[in-house]
Protein backbone atom coordinates (compact mmCIF):
# COMPACT_ATOMS: atom_id res chain seq x y z
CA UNK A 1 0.00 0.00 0.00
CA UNK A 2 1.90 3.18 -1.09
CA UNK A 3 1.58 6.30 1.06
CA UNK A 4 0.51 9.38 -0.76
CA UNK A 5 0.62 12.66 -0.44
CA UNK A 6 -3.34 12.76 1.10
CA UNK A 7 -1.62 10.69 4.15
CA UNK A 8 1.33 13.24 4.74
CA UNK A 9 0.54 15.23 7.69
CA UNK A 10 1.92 18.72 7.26
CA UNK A 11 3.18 18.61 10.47
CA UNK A 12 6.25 16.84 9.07
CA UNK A 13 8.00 20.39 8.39
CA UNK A 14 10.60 22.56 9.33
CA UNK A 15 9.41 23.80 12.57
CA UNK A 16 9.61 20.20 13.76
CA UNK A 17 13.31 20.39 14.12
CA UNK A 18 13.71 16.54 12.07
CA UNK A 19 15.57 19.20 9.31
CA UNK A 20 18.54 18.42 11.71
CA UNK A 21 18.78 15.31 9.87
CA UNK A 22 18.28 16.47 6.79
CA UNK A 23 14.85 15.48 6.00
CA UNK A 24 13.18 17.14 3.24
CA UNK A 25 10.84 20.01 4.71
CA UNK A 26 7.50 18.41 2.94
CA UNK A 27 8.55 14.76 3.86
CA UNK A 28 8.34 12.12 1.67
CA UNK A 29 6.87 8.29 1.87
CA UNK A 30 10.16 7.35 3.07
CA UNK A 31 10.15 9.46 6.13
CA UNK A 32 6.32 8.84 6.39
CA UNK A 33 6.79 5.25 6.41
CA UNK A 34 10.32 5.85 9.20
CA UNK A 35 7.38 7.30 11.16
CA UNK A 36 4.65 4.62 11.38
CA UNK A 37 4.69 2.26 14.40
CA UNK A 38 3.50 -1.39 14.02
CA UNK A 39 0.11 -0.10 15.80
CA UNK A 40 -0.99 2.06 13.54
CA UNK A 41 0.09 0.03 10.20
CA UNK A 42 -2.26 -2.60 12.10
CA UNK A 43 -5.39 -0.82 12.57
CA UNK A 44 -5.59 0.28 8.66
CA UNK A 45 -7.96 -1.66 6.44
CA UNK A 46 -5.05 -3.52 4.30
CA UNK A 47 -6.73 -6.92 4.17
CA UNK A 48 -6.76 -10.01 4.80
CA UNK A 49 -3.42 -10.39 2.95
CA UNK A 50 -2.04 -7.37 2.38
CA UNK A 51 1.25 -6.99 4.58
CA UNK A 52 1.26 -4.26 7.28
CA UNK A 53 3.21 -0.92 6.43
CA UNK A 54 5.31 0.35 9.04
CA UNK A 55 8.73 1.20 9.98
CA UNK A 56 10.67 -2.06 11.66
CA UNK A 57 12.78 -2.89 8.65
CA UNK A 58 13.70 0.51 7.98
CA UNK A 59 14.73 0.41 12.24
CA UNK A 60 16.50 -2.91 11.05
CA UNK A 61 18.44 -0.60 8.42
CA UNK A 62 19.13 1.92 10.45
CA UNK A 63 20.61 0.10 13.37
CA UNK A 64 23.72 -1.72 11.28
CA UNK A 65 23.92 2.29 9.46
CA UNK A 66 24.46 4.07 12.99
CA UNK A 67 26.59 1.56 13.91
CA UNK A 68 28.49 1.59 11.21
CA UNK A 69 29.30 5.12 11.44
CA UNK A 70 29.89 5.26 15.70
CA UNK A 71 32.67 2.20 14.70
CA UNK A 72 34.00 4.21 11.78
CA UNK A 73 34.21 7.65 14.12
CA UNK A 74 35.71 5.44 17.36
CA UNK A 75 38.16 3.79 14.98
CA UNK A 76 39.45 6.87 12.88
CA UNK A 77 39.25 9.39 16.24
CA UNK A 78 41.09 7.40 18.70
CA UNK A 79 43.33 5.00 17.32
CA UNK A 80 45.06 4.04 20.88
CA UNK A 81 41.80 2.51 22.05
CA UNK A 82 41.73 -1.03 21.95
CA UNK A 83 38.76 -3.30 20.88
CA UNK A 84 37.03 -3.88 24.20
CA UNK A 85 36.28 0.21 25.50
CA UNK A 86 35.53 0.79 21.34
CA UNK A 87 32.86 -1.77 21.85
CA UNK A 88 32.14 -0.48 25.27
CA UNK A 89 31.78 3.63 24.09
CA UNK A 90 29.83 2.37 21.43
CA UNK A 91 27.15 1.30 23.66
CA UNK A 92 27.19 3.93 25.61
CA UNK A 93 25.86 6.20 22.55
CA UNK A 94 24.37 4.08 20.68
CA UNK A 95 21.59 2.54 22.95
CA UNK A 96 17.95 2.75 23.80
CA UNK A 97 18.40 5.50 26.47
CA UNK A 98 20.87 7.55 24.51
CA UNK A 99 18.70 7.04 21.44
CA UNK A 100 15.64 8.74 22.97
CA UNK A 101 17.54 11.37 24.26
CA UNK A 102 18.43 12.44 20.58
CA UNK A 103 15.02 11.65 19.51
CA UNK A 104 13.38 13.75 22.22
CA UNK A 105 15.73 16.67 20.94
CA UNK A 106 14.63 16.44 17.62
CA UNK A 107 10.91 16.06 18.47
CA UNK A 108 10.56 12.82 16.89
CA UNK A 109 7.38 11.79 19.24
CA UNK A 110 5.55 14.59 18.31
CA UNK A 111 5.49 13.23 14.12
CA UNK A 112 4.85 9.18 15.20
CA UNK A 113 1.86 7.85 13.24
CA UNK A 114 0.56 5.93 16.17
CA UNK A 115 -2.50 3.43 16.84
CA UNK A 116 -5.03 4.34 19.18
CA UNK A 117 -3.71 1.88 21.75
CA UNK A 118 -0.49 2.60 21.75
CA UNK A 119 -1.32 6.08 21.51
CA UNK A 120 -3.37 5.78 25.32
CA UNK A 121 -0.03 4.35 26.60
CA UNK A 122 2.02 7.05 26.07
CA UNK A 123 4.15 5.86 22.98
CA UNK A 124 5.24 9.36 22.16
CA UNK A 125 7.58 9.21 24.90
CA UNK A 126 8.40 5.99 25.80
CA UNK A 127 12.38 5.32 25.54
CA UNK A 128 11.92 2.06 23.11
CA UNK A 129 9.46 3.49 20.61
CA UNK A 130 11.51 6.59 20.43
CA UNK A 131 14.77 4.97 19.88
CA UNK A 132 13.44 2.76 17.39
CA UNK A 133 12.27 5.15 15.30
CA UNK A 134 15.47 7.13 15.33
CA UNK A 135 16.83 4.17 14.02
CA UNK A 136 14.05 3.93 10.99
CA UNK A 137 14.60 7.55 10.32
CA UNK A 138 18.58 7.03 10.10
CA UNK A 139 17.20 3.92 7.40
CA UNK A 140 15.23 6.29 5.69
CA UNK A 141 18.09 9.28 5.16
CA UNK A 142 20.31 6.72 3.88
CA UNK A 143 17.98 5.04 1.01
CA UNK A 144 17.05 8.39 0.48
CA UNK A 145 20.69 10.40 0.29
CA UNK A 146 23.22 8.17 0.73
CA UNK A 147 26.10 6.88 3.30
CA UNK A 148 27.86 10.19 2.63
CA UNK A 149 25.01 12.63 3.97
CA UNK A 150 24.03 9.79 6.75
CA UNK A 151 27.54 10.54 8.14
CA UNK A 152 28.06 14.26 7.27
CA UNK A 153 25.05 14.24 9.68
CA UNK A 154 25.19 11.79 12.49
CA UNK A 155 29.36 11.88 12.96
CA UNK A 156 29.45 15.18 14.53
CA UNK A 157 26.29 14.41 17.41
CA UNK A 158 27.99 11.48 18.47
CA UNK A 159 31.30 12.66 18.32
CA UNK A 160 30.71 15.09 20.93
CA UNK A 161 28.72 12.28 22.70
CA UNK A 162 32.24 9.93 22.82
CA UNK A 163 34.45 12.74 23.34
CA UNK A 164 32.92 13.70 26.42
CA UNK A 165 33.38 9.88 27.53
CA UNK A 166 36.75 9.61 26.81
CA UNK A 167 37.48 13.33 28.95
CA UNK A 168 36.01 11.85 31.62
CA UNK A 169 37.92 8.69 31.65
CA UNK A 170 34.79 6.03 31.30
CA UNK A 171 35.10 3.22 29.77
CA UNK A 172 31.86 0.96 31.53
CA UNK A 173 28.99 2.49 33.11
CA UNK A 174 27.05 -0.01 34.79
CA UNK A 175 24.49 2.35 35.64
CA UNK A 176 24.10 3.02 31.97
CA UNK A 177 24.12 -0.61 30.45
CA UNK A 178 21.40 -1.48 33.37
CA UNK A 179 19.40 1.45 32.34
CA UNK A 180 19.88 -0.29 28.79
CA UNK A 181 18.60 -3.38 29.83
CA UNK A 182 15.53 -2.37 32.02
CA UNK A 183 14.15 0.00 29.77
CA UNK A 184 14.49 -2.22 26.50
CA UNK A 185 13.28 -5.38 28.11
CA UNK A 186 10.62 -3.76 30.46
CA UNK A 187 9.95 -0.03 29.85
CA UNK A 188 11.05 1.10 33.53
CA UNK A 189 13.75 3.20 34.19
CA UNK A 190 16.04 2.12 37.58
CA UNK A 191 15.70 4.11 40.73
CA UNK A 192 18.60 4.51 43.10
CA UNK A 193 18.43 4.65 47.07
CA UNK A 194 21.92 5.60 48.79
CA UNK A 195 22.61 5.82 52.65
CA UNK A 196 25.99 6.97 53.94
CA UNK A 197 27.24 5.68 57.32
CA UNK A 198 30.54 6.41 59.37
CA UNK A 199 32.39 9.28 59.99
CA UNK A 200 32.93 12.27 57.69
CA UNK A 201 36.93 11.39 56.75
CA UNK A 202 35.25 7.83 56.05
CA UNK A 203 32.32 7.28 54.87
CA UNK A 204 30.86 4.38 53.36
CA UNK A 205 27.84 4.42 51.48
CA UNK A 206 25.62 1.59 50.67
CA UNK A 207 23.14 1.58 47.51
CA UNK A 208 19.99 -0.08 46.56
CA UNK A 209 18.98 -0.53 42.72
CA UNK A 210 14.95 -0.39 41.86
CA UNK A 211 13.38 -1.26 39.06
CA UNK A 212 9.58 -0.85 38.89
CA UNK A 213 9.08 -1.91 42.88
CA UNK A 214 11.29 -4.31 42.82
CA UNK A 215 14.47 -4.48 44.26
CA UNK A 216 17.27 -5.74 42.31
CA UNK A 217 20.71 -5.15 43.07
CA UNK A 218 22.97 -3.74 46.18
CA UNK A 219 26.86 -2.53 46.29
CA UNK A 220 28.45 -0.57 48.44
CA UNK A 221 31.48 1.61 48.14
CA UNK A 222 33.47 5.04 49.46
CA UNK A 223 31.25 7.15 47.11
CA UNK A 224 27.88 7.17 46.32
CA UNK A 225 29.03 6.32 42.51
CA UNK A 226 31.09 3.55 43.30
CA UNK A 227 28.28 2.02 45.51
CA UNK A 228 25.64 2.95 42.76
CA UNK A 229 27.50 1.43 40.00
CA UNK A 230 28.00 -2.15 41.98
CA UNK A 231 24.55 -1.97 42.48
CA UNK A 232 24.36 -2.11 39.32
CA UNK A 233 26.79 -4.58 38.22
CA UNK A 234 25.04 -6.59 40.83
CA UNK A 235 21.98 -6.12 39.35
CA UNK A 236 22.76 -7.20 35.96
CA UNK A 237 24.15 -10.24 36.92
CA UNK A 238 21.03 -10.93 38.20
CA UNK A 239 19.39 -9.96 34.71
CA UNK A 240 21.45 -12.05 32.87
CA UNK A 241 21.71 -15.15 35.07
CA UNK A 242 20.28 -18.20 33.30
CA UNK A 243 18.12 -18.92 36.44
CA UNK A 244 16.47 -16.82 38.78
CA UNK A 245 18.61 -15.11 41.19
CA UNK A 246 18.68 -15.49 45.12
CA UNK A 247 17.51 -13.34 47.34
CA UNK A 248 19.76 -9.72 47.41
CA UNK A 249 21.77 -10.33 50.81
CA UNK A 250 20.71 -7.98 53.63
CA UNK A 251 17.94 -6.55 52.14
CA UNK A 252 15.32 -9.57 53.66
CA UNK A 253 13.83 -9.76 50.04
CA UNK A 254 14.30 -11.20 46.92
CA UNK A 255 13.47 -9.09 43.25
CA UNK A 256 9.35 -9.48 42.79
CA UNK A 257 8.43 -11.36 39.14
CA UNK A 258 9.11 -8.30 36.80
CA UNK A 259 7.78 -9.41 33.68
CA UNK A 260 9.51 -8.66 30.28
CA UNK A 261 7.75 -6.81 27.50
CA UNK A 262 7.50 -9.86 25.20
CA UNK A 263 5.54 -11.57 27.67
CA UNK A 264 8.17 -13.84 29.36
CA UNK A 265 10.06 -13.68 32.53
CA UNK A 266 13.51 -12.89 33.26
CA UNK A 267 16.17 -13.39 35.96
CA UNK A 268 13.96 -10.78 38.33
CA UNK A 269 11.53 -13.20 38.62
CA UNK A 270 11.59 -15.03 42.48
């Protein structure tokens, strides 16, 4: 089913702010079709047959483009690094949370072509959805102009993005790659409690990792990052454990079932 101009909402223009990417300012089925979630492909009148139009293969594009060009900038900007931190900084900028940061910027939620379900959910600003369809949009700009402009464009908003990384002397951010994980596999966002204890020339502090109501990981360290980050670690051993963890020592509770977004159950689950 092609999209025509009758199903172009004007509100793919200028003012958006998506002419940061280089879109066109009256849009195009392309960039119409980077737009459309599976929800509202599903709830038009195709057919019985008739496949559903919407934007997952262009997100499918788009994800082996942007990564193509974060490897190309991490390999030609800092040639001392070795394999592991490129890998590393890569997914630090080029991840669900950092995805729907940009897309947020850009005002990508305000132009989704939504179904009505999705649409009482909140899709326009859930981290997923939003990073997806940066991802379809990158797919789009690249059928449409090329590797060349696809670069010209993206290189310099993630070369700040690494740069400031590498100044700062991170390689691994837990706390990141859990926010990754909980947000792509569940749609929450981890919460952090910290208590400090001892004396002021040494203190310890001692942190507890949330996600949703559960609780999921605990650390402890001589700052509240270093305590906060092996929460985390802790947490995501947890997450990726092939069986369901044990109760978190001194807490008095294990995780509750957190159920994944496909339906299944993870490592939270007791």
């Amino acid at each position: 089913m092609a999209i025509t101009q009758a199903d172009r909402p004007s509100r793919l223009n200028r003012e958006a702010g998506l002419e940061v990417l280089g879109i066109p300012p009256d849009g195009g089925p392309l960039y119409e079709l980077a737009l459309t979630h599976r929800s509202h492909a599903f709830e038009q009148p195709l057919g019985e047959t008739a496949p559903a139009i919407h934007n997952e293969r262009l997100e499918f594009l788009g994800d082996s483009i942007l990564g193509a060009v974060v490897t190309t900038l991490l390999y030609q900007d800092y040639p001392e690094l070795p394999e592991g931190d490129m890998a590393r900084l890569r997914a630090s900028v080029v991840n669900t949370v950092a995805l729907a940061e940009l897309a947020r910027d850009l005002g990508i939620g305000d132009h989704l072509r939504l179904g009505r379900g999705e649409e009482a959910t909140g899709g326009r600003t859930k981290p997923s959805l939003l990073a997806n369809t940066f991802e379809a949009l990158v797919g789009a700009l690249y059928l449409d102009q090329g590797m060349e402009h696809v670069t010209s464009v993206l290189r310099p908003m993630f070369a700040a993005k690494v740069s400031d990384l590498v100044a700062g002397g991170e390689r691994y951010d837990a706390k990141n790659a859990l926010q990754e994980v909980a947000v792509r596999d569940f749609a929450l966002v981890p919460s952090y409690r910290v208590t400090a204890s001892g004396p002021d020339h040494a203190k310890r502090f001692a942190a507890e990792v949330v996600v949703g109501k559960d609780l999921v990981g605990a650390g402890r360290g001589h700052s509240k990052k270093e305590a906060e980050q092996n929460a985390a670690r802790a947490a995501l051993k947890q997450l990726t454990a092939s069986a369901a963890p044990a109760p978190v020592h001194g807490s008095g509770r294990s995780p509750g079932a957190v159920h994944r977004r496909d339906g299944g159950r993870d490592a939270f689950a007791s």
